[in-house]
N, C-alpha and C. Protein backbone atom coordinates (compact mmCIF):
# COMPACT_ATOMS: atom_id res chain seq x y z
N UNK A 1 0.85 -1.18 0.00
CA UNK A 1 0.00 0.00 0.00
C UNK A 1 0.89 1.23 0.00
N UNK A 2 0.22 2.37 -0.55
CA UNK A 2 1.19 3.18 -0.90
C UNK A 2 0.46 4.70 -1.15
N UNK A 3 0.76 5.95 -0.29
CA UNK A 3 -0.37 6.94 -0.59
C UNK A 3 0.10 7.63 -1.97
N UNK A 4 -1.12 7.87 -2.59
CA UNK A 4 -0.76 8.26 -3.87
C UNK A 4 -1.20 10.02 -3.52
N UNK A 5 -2.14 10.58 -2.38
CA UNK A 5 -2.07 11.70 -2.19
C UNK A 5 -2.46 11.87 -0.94
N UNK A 6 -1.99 13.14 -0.45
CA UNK A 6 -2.54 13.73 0.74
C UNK A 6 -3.28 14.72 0.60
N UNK A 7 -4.77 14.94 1.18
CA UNK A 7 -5.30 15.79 1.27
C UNK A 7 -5.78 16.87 2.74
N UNK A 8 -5.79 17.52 2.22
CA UNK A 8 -6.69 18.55 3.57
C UNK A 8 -7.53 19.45 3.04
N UNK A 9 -8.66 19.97 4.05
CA UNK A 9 -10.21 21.14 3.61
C UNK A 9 -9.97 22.39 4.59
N UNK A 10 -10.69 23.03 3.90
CA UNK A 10 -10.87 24.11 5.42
C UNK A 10 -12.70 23.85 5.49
N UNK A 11 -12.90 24.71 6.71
CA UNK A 11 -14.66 24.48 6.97
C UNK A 11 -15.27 25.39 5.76
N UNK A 12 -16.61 24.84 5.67
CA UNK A 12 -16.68 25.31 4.29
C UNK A 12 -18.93 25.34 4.70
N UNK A 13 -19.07 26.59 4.66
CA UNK A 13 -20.36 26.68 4.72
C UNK A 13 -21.02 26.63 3.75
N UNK A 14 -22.06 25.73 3.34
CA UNK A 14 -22.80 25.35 2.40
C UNK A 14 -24.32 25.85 2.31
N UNK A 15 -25.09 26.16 1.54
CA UNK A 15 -26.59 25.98 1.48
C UNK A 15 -26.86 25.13 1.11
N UNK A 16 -27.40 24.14 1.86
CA UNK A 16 -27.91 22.26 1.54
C UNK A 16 -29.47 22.36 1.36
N UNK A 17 -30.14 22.76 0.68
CA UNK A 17 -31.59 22.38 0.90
C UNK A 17 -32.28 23.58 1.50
N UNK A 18 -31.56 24.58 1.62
CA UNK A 18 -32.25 25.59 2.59
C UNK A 18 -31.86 25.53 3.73
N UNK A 19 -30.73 24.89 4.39
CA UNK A 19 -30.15 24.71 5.59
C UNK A 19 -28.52 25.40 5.53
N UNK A 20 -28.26 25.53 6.18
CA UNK A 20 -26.65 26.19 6.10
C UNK A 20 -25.76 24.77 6.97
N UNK A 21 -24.59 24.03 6.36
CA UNK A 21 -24.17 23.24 6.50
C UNK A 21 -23.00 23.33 6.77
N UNK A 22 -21.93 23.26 7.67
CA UNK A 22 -20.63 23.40 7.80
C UNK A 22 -19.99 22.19 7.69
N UNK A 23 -19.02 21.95 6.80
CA UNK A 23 -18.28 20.47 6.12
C UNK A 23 -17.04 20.75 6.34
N UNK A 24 -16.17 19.69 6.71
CA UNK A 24 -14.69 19.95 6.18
C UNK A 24 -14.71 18.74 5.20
N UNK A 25 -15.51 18.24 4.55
CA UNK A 25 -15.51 17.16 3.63
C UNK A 25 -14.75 17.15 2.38
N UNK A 26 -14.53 18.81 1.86
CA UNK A 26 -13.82 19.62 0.65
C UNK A 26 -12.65 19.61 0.70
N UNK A 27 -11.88 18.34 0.68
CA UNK A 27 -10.66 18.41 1.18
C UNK A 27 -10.13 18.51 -0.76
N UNK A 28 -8.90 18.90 -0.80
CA UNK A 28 -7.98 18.86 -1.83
C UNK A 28 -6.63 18.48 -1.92
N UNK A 29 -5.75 17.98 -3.09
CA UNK A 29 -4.75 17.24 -2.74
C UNK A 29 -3.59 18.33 -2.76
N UNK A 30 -2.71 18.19 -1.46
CA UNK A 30 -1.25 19.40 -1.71
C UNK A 30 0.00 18.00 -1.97
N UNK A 31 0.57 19.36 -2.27
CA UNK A 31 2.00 18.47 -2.68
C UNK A 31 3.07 18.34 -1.45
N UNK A 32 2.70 19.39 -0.73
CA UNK A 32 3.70 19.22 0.69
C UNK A 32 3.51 18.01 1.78
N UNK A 33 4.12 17.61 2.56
CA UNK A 33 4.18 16.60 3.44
C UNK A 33 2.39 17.19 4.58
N UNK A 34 2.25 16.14 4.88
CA UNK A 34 1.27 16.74 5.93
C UNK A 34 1.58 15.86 7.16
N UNK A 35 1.15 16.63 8.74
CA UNK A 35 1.51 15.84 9.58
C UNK A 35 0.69 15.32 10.42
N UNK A 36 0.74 13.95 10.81
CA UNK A 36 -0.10 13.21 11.31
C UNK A 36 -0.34 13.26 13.05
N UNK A 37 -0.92 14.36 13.81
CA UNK A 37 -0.59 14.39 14.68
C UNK A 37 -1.46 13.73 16.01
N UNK A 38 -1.75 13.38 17.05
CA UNK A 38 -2.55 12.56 17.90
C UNK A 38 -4.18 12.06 17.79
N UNK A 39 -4.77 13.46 17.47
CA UNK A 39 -6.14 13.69 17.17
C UNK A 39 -6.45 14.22 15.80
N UNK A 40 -5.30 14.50 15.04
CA UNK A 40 -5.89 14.87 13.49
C UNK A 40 -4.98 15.43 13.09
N UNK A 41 -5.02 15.69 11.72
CA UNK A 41 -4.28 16.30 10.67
C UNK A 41 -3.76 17.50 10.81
N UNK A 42 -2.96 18.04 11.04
CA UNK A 42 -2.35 19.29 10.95
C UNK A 42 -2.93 20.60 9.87
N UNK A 43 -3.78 21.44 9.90
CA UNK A 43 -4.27 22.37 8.86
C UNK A 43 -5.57 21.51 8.22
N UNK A 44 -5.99 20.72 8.73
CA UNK A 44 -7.34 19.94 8.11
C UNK A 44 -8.54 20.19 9.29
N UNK A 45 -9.68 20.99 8.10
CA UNK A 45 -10.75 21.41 9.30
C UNK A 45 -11.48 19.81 9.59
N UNK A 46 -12.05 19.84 11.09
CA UNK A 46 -12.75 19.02 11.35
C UNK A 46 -14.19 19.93 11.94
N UNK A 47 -15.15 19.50 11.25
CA UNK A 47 -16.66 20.21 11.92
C UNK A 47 -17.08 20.08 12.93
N UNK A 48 -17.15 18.55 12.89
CA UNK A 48 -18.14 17.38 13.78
C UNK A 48 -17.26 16.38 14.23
N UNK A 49 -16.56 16.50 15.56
CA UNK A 49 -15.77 16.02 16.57
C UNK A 49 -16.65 14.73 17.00
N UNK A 50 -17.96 15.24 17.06
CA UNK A 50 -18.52 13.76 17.55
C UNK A 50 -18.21 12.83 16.43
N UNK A 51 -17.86 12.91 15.76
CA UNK A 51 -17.75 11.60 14.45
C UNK A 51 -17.00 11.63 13.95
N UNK A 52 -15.81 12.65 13.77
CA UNK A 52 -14.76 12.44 12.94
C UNK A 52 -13.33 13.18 14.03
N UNK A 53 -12.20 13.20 13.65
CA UNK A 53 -11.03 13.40 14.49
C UNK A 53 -11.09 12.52 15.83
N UNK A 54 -10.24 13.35 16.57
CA UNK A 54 -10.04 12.37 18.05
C UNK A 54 -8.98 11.55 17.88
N UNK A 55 -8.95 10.80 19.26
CA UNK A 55 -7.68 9.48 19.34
C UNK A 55 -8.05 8.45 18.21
N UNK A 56 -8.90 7.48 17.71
CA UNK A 56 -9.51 6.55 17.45
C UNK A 56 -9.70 6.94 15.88
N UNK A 57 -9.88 8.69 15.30
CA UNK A 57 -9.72 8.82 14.28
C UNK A 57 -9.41 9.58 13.43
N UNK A 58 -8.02 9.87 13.78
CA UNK A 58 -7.30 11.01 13.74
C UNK A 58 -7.16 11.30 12.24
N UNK A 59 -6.61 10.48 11.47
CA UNK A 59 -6.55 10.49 9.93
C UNK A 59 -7.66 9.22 9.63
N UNK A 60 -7.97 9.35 8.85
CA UNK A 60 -8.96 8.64 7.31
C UNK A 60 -8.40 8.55 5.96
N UNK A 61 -8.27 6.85 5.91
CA UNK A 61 -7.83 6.80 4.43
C UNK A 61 -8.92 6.30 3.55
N UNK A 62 -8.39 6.56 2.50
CA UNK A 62 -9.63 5.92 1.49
C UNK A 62 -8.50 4.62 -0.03
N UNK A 63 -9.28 4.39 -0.54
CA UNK A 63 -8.57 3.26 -1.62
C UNK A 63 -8.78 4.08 -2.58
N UNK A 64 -7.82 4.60 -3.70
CA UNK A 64 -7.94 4.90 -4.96
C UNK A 64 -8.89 3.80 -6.05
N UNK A 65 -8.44 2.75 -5.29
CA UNK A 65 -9.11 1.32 -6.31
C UNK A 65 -10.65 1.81 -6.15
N UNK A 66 -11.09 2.20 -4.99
CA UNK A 66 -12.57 2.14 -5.09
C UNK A 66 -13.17 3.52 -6.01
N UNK A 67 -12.79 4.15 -6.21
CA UNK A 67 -13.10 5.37 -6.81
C UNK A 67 -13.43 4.74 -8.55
N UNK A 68 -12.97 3.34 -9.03
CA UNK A 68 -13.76 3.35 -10.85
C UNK A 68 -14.83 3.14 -10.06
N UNK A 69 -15.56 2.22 -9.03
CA UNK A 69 -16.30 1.76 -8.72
C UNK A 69 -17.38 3.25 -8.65
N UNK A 70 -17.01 4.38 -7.77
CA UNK A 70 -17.86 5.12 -8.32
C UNK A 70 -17.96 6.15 -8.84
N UNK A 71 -16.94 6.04 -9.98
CA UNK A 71 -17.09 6.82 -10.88
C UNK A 71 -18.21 6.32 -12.25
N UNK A 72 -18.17 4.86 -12.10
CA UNK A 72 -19.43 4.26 -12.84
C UNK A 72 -21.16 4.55 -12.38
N UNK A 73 -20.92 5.20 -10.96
CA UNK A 73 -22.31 5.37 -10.94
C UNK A 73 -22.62 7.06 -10.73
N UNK A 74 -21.45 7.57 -11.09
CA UNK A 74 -21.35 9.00 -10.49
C UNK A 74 -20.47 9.48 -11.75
N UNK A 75 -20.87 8.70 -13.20
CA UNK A 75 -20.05 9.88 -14.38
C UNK A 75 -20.39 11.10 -14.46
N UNK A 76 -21.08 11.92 -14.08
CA UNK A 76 -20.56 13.14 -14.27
C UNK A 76 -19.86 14.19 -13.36
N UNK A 77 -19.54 13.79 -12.15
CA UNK A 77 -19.15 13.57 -11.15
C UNK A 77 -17.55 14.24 -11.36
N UNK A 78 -17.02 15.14 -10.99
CA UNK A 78 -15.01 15.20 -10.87
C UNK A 78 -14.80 14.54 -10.03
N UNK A 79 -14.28 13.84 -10.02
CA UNK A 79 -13.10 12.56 -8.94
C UNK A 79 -12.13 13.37 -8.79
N UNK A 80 -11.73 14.50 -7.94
CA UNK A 80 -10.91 14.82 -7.36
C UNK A 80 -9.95 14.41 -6.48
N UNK A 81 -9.06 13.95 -6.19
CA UNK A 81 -8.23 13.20 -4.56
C UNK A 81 -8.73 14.01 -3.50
N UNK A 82 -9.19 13.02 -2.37
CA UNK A 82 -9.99 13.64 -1.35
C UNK A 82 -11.34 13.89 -1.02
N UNK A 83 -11.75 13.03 -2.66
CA UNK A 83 -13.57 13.78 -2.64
C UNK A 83 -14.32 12.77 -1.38
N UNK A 84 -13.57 11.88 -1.30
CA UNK A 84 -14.60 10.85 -0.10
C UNK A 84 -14.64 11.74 1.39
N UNK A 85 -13.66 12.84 1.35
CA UNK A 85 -12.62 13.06 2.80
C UNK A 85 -12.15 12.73 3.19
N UNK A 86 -11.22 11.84 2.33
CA UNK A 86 -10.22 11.37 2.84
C UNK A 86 -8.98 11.97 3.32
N UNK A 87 -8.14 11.85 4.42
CA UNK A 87 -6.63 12.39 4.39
C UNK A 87 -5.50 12.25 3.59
N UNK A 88 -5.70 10.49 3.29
CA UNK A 88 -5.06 9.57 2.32
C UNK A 88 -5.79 9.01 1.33
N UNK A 89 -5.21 9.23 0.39
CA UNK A 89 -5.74 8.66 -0.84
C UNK A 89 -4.71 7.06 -0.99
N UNK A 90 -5.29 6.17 -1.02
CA UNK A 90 -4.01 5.02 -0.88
C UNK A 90 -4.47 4.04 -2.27
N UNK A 91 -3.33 3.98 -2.68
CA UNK A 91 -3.61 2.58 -3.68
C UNK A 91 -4.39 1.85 -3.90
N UNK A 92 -4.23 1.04 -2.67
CA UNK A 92 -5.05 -0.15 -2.52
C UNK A 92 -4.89 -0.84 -1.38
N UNK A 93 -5.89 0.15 -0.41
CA UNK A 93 -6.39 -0.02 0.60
C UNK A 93 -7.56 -1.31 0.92
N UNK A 94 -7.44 -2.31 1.49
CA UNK A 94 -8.48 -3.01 1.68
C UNK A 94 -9.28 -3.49 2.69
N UNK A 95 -10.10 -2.86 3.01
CA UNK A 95 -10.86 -3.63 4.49
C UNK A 95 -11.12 -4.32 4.70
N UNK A 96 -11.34 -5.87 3.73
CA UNK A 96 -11.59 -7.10 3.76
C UNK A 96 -9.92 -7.66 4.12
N UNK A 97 -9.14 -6.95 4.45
CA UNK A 97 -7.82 -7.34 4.81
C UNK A 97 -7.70 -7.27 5.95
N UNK A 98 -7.71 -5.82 6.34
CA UNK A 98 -6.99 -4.76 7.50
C UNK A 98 -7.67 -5.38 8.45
N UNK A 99 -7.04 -5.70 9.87
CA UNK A 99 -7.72 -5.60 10.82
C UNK A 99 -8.09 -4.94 11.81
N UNK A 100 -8.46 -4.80 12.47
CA UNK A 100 -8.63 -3.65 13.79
C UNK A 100 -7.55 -3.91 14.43
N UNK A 101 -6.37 -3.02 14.58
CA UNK A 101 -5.29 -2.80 15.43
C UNK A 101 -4.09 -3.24 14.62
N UNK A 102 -4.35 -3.47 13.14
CA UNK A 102 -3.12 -3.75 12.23
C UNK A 102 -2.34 -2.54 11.97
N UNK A 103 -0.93 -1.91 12.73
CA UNK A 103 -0.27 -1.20 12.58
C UNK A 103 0.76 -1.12 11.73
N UNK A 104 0.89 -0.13 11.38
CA UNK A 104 1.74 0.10 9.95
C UNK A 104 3.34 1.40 10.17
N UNK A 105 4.03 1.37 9.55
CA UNK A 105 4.70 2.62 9.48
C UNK A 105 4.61 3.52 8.19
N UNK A 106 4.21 4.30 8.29
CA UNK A 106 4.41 5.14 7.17
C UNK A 106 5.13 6.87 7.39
N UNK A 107 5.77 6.77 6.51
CA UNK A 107 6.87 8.49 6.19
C UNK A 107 7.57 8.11 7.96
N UNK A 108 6.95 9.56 8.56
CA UNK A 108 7.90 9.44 9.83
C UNK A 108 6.74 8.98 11.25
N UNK A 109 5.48 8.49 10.64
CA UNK A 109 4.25 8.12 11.68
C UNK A 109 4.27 6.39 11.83
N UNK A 110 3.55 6.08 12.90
CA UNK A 110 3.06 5.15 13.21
C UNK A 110 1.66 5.32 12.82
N UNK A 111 0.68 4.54 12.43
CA UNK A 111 -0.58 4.32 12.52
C UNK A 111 -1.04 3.02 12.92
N UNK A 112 -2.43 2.80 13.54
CA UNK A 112 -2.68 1.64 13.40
C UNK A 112 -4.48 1.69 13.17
N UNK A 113 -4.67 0.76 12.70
CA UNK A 113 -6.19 0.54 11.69
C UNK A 113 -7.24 0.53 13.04
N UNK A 114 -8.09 1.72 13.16
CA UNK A 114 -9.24 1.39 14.45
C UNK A 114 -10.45 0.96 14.10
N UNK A 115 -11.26 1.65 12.97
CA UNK A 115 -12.20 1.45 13.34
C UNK A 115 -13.31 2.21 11.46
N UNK A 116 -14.20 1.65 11.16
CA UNK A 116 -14.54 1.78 9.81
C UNK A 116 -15.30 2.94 9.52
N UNK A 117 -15.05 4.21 8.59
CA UNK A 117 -15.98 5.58 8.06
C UNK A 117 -17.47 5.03 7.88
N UNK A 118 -18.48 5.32 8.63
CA UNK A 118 -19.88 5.38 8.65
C UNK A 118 -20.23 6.15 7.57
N UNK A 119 -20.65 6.47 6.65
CA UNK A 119 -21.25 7.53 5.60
C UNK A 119 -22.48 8.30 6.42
N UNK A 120 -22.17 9.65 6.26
CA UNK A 120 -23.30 10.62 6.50
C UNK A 120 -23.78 11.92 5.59
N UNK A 121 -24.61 12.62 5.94
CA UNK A 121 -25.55 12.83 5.18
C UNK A 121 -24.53 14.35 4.19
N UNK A 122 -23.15 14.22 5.20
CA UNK A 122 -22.15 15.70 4.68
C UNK A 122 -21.43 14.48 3.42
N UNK A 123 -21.49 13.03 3.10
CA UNK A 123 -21.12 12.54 2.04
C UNK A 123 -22.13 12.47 1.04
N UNK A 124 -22.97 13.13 1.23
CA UNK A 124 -24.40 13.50 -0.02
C UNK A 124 -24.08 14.28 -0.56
N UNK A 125 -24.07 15.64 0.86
CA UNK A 125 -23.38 17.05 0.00
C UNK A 125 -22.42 16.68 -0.69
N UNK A 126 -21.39 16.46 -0.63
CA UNK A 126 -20.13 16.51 -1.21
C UNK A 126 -20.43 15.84 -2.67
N UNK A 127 -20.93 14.85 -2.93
CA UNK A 127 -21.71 14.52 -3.98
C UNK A 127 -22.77 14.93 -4.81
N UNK A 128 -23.30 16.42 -4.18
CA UNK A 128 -24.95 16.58 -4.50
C UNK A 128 -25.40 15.54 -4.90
N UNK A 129 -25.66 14.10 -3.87
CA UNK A 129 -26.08 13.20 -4.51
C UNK A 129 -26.78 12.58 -2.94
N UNK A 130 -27.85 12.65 -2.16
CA UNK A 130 -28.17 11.71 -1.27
C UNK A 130 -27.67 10.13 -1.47
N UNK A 131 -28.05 9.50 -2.43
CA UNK A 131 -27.84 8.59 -3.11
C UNK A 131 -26.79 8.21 -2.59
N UNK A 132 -25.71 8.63 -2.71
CA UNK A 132 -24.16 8.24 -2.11
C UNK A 132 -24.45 7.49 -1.01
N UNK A 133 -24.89 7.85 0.25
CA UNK A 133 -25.02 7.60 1.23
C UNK A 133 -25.15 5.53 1.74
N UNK A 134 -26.58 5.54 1.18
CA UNK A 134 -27.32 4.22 0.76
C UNK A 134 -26.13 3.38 0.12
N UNK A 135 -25.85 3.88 -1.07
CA UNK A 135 -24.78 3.00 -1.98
C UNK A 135 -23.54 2.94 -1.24
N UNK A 136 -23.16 3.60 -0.29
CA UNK A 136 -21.91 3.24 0.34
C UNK A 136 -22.11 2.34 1.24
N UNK A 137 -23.49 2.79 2.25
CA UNK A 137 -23.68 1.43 2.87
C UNK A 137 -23.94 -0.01 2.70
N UNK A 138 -23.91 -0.04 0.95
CA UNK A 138 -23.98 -1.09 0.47
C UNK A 138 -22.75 -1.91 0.10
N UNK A 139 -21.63 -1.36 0.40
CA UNK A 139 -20.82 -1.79 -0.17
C UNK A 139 -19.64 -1.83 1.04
N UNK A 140 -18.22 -2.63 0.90
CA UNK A 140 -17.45 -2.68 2.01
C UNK A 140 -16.22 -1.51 1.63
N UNK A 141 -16.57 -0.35 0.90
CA UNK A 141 -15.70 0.72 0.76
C UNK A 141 -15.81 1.58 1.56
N UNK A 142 -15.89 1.10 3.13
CA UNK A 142 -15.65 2.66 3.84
C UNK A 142 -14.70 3.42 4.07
N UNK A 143 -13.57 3.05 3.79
CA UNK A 143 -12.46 3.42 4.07
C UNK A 143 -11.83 2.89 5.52
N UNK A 144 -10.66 3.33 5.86
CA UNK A 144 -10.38 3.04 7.56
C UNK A 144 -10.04 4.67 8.12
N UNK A 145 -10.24 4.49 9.48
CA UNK A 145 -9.73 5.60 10.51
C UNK A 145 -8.46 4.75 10.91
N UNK A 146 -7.35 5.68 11.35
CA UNK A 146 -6.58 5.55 12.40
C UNK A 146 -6.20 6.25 13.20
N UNK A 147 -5.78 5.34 14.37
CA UNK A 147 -5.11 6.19 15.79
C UNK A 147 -3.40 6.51 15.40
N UNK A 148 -3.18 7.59 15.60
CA UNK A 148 -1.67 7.70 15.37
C UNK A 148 -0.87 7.40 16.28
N UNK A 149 -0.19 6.40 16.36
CA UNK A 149 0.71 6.36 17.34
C UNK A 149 2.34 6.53 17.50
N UNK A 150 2.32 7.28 16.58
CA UNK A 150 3.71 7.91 16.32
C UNK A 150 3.22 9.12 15.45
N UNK A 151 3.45 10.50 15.81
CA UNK A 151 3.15 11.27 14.94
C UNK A 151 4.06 11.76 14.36
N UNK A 152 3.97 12.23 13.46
CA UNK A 152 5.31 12.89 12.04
C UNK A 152 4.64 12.62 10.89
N UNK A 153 5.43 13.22 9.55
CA UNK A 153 4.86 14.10 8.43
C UNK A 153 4.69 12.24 7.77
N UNK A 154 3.84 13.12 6.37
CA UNK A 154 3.53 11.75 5.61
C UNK A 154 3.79 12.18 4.24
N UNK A 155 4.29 12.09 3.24
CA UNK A 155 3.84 12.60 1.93
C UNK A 155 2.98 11.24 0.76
N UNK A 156 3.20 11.98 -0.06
CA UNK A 156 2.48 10.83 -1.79
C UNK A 156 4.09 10.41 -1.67
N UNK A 157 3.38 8.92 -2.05
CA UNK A 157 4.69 7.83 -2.31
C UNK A 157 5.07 6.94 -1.64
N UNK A 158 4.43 7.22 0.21
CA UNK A 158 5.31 7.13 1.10
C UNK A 158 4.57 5.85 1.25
N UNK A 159 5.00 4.53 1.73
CA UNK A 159 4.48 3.16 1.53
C UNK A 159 3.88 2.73 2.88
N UNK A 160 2.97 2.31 3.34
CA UNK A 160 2.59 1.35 4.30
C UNK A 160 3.74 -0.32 5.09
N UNK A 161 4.05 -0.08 5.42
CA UNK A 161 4.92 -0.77 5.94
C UNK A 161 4.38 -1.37 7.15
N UNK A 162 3.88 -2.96 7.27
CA UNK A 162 3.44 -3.65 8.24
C UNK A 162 4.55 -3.75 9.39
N UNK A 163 3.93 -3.96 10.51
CA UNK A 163 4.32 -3.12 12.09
C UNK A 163 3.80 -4.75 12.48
N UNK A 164 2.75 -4.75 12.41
CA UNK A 164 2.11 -5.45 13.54
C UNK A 164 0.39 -6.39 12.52
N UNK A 165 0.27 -7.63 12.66
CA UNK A 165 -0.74 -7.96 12.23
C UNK A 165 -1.71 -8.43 13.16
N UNK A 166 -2.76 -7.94 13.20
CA UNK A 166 -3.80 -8.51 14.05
C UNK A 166 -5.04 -9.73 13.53
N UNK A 167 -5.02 -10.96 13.35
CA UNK A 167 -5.81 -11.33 12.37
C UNK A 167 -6.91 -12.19 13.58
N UNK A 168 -6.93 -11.96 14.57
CA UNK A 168 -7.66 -12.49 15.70
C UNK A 168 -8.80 -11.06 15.83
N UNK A 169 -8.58 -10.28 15.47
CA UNK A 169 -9.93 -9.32 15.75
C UNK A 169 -10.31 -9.12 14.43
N UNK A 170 -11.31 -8.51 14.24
CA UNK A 170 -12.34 -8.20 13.17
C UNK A 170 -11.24 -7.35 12.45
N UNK A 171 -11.70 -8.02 10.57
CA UNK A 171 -11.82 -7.15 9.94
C UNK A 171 -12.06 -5.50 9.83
N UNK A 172 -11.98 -4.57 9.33
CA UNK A 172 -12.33 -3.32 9.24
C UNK A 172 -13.73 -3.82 8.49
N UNK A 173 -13.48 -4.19 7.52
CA UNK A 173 -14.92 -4.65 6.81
C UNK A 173 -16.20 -5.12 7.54
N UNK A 174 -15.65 -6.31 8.35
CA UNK A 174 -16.40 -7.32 9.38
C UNK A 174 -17.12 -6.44 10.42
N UNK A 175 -16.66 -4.90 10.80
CA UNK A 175 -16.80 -3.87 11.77
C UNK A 175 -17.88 -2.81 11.05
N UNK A 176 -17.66 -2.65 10.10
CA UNK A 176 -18.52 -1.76 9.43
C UNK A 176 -19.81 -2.46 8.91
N UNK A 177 -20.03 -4.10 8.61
CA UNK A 177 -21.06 -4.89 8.47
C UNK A 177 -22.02 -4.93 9.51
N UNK A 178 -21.06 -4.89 11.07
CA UNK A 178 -21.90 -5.69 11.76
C UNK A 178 -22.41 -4.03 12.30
N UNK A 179 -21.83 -2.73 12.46
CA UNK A 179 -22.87 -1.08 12.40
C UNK A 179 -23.58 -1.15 11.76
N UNK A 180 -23.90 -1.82 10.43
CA UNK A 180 -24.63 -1.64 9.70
C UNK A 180 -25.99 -2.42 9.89
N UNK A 181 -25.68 -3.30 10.71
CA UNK A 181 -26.95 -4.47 11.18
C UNK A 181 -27.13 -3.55 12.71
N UNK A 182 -26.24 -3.01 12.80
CA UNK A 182 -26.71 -2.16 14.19
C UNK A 182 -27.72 -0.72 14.07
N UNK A 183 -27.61 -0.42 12.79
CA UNK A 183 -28.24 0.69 12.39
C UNK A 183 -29.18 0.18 11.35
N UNK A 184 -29.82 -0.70 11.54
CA UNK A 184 -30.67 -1.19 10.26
C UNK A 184 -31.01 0.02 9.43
N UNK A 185 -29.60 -0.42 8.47
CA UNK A 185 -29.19 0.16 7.63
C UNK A 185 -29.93 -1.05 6.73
């Protein structure tokens, strides 16, 4: 695995429907290193603390692989790096792999795999597409969160390097299935 970009957003007020919406979902890809620090990204807005940043999910990666997937249902759509909100844009990220607590090294960080991206209703906006939402919960592309446990910079290029395998706890996938039977979804 291998990030092919790093992104970051600033907060970004929206008119959703007649509602005023504050997102950091608008992330875009820079070319400089970014740094991975305890509770979140260095210069990356976070809105909604109850659900995103913190120990448990400080950075969010996403799979480049999953993006033909919806770019077939979302052609007219720009596929930008970052459009999921992701921090990392990675190769080929897989949650039917990763397990909960599979730690990695990457650039000058530690990470390790916690816990699976729920889709909400700020991944509609970002899509003008409700639709998104449903179709993600249909599928095992949520991406992963991680806890940083070594913080320092990351850039594009910089490879995933296994630390530690956990294959006795759940999947990332297996984790985001069984929320999903928890949220009759």
């Amino acid at each position: 695995m291998r990030i092919i970009s790093t992104n970051i957003g600033a907060a970004k007020k929206i008119d959703w429907k007649g509602k005023i919406v504050t997102t950091g979902i608008f992330k875009f890809s820079v070319q400089q290193p970014i740094f991975l620090d305890k509770e979140d990204v260095k210069g990356d807005a976070i809105c909604n603390r109850d659900h995103h940043g913190g120990i448990l999910q400080a950075v969010y990666g996403y799979s480049y692989k999953h993006y033909e997937y919806w770019k077939d249902l979302f052609p007219k759509l720009d596929f930008q790096m970052g459009i999921f909100g992701e921090n990392l844009t990675i190769d080929d990220l897989d949650e039917t792999a990763i397990h909960q607590g599979d730690t990695f090294r990457v650039g000058e960080s530690i990470l390790e795999a916690t816990v699976q991206r729920n889709p909400c209703m700020k991944l509609g906006v970002r899509f003008n597409d409700m639709s998104i939402v449903k179709q993600f919960w249909n599928t095992t592309f949520c991406g992963i969160y991680f806890k940083v446990l070594q913080t320092g910079f990351v850039s594009s290029g910089d490879e995933f390097i296994p630390i530690k395998t956990c294959p006795e706890n759940p999947t990332i996938a297996q984790l985001y299935a069984a929320e999903k039977i928890s949220k009759g979804v």
